[in-house]
Protein backbone atom coordinates (compact mmCIF):
# COMPACT_ATOMS: atom_id res chain seq x y z
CA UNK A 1 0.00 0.00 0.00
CA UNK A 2 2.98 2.23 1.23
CA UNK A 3 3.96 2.07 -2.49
CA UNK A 4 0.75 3.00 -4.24
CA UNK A 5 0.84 5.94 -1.79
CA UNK A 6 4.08 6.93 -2.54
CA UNK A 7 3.00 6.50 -6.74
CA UNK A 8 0.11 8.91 -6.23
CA UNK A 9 2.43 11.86 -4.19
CA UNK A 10 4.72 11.52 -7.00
CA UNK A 11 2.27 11.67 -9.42
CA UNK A 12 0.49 14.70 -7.73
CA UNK A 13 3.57 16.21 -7.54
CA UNK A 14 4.48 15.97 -11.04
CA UNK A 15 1.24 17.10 -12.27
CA UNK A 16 1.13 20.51 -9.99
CA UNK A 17 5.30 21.45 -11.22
CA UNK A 18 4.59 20.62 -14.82
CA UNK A 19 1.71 23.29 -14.49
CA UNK A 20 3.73 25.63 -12.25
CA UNK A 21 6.38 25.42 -15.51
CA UNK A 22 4.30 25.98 -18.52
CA UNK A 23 2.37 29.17 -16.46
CA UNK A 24 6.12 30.51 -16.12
CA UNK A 25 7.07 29.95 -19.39
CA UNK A 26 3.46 31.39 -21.18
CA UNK A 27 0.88 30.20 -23.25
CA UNK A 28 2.82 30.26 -26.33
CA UNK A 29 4.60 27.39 -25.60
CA UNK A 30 1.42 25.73 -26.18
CA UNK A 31 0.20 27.45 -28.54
CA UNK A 32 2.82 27.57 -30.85
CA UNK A 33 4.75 23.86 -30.12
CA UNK A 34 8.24 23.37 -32.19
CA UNK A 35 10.14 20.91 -32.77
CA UNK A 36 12.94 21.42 -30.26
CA UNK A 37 9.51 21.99 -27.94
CA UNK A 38 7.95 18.57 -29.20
CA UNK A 39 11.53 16.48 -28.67
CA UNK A 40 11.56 18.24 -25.08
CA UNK A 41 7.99 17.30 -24.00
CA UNK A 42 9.03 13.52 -24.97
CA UNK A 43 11.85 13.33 -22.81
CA UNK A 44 10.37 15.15 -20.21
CA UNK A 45 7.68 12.54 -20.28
CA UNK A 46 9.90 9.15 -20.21
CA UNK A 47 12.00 11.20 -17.37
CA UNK A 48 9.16 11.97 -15.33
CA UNK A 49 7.82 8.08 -16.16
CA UNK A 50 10.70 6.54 -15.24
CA UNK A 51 11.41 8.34 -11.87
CA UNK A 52 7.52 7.51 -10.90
CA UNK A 53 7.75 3.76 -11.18
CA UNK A 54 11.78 3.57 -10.30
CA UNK A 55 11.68 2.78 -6.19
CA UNK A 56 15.10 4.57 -5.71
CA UNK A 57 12.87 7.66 -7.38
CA UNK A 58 11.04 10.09 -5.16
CA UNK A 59 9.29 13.53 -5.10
CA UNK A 60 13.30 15.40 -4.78
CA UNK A 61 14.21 13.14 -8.12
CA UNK A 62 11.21 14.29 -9.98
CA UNK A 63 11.25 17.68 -9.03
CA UNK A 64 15.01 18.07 -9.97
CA UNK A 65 13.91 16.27 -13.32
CA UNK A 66 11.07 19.52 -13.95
CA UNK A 67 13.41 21.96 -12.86
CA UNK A 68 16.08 20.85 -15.51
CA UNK A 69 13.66 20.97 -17.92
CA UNK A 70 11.97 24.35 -16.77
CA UNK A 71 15.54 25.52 -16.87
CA UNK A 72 16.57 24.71 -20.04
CA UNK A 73 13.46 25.84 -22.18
CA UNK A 74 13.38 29.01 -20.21
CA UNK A 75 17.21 29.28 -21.38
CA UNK A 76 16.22 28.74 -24.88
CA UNK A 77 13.69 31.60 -24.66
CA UNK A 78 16.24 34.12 -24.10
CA UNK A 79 18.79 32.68 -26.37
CA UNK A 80 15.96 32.93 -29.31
CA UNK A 81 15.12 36.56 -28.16
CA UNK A 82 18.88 37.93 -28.20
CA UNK A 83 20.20 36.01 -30.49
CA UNK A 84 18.27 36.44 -33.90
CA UNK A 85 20.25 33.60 -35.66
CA UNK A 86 19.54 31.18 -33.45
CA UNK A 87 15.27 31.01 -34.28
CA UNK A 88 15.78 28.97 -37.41
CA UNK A 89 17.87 26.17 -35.83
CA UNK A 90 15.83 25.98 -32.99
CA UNK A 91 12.27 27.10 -33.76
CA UNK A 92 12.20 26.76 -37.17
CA UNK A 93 11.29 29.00 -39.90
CA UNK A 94 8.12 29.82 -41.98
CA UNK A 95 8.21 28.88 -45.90
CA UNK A 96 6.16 30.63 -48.64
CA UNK A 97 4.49 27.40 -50.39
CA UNK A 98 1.94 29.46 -52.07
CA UNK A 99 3.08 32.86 -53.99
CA UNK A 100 0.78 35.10 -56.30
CA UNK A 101 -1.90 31.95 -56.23
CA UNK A 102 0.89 29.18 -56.96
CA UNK A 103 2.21 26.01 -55.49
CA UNK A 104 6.63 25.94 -54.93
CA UNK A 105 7.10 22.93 -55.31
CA UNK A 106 10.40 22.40 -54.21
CA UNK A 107 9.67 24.53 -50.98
CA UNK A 108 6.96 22.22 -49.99
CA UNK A 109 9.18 19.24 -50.88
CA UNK A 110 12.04 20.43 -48.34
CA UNK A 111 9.07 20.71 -45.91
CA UNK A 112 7.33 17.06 -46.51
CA UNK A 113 4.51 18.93 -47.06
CA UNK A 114 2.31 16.83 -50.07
CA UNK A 115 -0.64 18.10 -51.62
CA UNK A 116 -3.01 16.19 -49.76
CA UNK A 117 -1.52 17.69 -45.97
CA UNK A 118 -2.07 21.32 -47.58
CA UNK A 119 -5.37 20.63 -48.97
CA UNK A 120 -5.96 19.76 -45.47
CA UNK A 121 -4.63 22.34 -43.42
CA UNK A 122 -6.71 25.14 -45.74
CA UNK A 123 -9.89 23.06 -45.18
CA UNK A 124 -8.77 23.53 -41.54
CA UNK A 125 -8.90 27.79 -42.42
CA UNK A 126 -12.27 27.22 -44.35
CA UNK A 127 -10.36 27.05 -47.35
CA UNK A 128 -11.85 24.38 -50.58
CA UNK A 129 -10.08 25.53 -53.01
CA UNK A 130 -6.56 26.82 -53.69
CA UNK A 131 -7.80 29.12 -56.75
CA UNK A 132 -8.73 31.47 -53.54
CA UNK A 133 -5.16 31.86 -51.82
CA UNK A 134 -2.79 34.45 -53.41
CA UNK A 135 -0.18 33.72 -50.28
CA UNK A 136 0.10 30.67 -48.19
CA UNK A 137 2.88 30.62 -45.51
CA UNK A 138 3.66 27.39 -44.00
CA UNK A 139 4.74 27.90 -40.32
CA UNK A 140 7.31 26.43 -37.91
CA UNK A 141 4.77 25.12 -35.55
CA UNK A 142 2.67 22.78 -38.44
CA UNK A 143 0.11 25.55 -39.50
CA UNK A 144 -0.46 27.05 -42.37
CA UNK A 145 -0.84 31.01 -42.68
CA UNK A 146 -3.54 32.10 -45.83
CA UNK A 147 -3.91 35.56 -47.54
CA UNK A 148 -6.78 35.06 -50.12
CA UNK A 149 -6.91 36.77 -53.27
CA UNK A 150 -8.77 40.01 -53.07
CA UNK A 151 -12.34 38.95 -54.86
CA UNK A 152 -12.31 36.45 -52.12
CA UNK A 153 -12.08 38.52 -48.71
CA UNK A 154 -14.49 40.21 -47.26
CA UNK A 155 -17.27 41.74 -47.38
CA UNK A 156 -18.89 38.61 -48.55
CA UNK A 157 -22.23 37.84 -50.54
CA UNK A 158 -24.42 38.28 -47.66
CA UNK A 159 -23.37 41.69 -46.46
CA UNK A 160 -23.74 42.70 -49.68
CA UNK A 161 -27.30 41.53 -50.01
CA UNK A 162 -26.69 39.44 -53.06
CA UNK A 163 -28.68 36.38 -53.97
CA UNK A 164 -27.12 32.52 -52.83
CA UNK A 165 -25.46 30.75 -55.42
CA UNK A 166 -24.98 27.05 -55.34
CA UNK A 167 -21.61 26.29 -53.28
CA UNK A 168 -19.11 23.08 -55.03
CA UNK A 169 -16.65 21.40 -53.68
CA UNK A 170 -13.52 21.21 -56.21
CA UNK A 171 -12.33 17.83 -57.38
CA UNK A 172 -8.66 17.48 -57.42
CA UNK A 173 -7.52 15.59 -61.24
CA UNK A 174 -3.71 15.76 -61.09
CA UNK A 175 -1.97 15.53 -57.93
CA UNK A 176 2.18 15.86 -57.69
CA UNK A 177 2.08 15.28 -61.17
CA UNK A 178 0.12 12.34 -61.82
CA UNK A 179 -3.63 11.57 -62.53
CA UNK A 180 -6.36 10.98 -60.32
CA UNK A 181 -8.33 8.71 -62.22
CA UNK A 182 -11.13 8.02 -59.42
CA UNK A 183 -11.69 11.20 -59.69
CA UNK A 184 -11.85 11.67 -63.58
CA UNK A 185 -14.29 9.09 -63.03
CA UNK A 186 -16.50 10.22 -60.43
CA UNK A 187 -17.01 13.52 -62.78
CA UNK A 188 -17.49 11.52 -66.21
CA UNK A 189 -14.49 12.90 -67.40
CA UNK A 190 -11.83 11.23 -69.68
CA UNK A 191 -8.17 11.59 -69.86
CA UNK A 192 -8.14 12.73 -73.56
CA UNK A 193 -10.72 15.47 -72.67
CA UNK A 194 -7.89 16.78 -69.45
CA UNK A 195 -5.42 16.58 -71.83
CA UNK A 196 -7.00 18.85 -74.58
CA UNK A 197 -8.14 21.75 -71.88
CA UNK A 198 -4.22 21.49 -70.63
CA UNK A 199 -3.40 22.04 -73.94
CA UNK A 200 -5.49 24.69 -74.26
CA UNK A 201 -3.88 26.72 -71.45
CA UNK A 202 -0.79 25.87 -72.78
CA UNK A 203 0.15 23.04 -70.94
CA UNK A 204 1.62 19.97 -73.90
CA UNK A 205 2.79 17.84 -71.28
CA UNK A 206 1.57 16.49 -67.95
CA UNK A 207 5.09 16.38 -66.75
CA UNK A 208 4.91 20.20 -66.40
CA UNK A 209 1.47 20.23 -64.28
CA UNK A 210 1.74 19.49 -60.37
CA UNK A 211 -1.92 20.27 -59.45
CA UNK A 212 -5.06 20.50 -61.36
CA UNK A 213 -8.23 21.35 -59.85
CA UNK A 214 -11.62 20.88 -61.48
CA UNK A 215 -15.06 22.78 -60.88
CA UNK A 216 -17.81 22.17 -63.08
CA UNK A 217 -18.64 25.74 -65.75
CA UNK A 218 -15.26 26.95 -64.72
CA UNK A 219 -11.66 26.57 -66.47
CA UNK A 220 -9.18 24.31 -64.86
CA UNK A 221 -7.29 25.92 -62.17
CA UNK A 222 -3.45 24.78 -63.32
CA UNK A 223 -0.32 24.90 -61.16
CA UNK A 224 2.72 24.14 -63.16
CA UNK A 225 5.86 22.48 -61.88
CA UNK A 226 7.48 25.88 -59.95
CA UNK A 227 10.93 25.82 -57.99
CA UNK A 228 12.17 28.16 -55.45
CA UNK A 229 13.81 30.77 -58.17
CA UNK A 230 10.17 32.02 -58.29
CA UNK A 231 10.13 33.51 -55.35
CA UNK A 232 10.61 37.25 -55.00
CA UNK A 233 11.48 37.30 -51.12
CA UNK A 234 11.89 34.92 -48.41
CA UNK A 235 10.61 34.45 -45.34
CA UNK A 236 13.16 35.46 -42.14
């Protein structure tokens, strides 16, 4: 019994000094997680495990453990706030995948960001359709940052007392380059017919095309193959 005691004071312990830590060290170390703060949280976790079911462990063990680890993110605070160099290593940087309404390629590629996680994370910002986003900025914490084009912001159709249209979900064809064929189905479309309205915005070859996306009674919205040399400015 003496040791299921001794478990839940440890445990209690460790609960109230993990709080105590993340109100010193502020909300945006939740809100805004990196990947030096996602490797941290791990081994904080199998530290604090271990010391709660090793018997030599007690409450002085575990709270030197917290300390530690309170010291050294609070460390890394400062170091990111007077010494500008150092965000990149250890925070990370934000990366333009989306400039003037088109996909870089190559910058989402050194980011293992595929089509399908973007797709996702603008579905996340309301977002069905890329043909709205003139900027997309892919941040260091996982998120995804979205200026739309300008006929898409607000004021939209209801403060302007216009009539409801019918709303449609786009249907992705090409994807990195190759073709969805499910989808070509689903839409009683053929491969000759994406081919000839490629051609017709100038596209001759698929190899050229990353992303095509389809809504019926509109043109194709076409992102060629782009690398970084399109960009105009970077990202700090």
């Amino acid at each position: 019994m003496s040791g299921y005691l001794s478990m839940f004071a440890e445990t209690i312990f460790g609960f109230f000094a993990l709080f105590l830590i993340t109100k010193v060290l502020g909300k945006s170390q939740i809100n805004q997680i990196t990947p030096f703060d996602f490797i941290s949280a791990l081994l904080l976790g199998e530290l604090v495990g271990n010391a709660l079911f090793d018997e030599k462990a007690g409450i002085p063990e575990i709270a030197f453990v917290v300390a530690v680890y309170g010291i050294l993110l609070y460390t890394t605070e400062i170091i990111t706030q007077k010494f500008k160099r150092t965000r990149h290593l250890i925070e990370g940087s934000p990366a333009i995948v989306i400039y003037n309404g088109k996909l870089i390629r190559d910058t989402m590629k050194k980011n293992k960001l595929d089509i399908n996680q973007l797709q996702h994370l603008l579905r996340a910002k309301d977002i069905f359709s890329m043909d709205e986003v003139e900027f997309g900025i892919f941040e260091a914490n996982g998120t995804i940052s979205v200026l739309k084009k300008s006929d898409y912001q607000t004021p939209n159709r209801k403060e302007m007392k216009l009539s409801q249209h019918e709303v449609i979900i786009p249907t992705t064809l090409v994807n990195d380059g190759e073709i969805i064929y499910d989808n070509l189905k689903e839409k009683n479309l053929t491969e000759q017919w994406l081919k000839e309205k490629l051609k017709e915005q100038g596209y001759n070859r698929l190899e050229d095309v990353f992303f095509v996306e389809y809504v019926k009674n509109k043109e194709l919205l076409v992102h060629p193959i782009l690398n970084r040399n399109h960009q105009k400015w970077d990202m700090e």
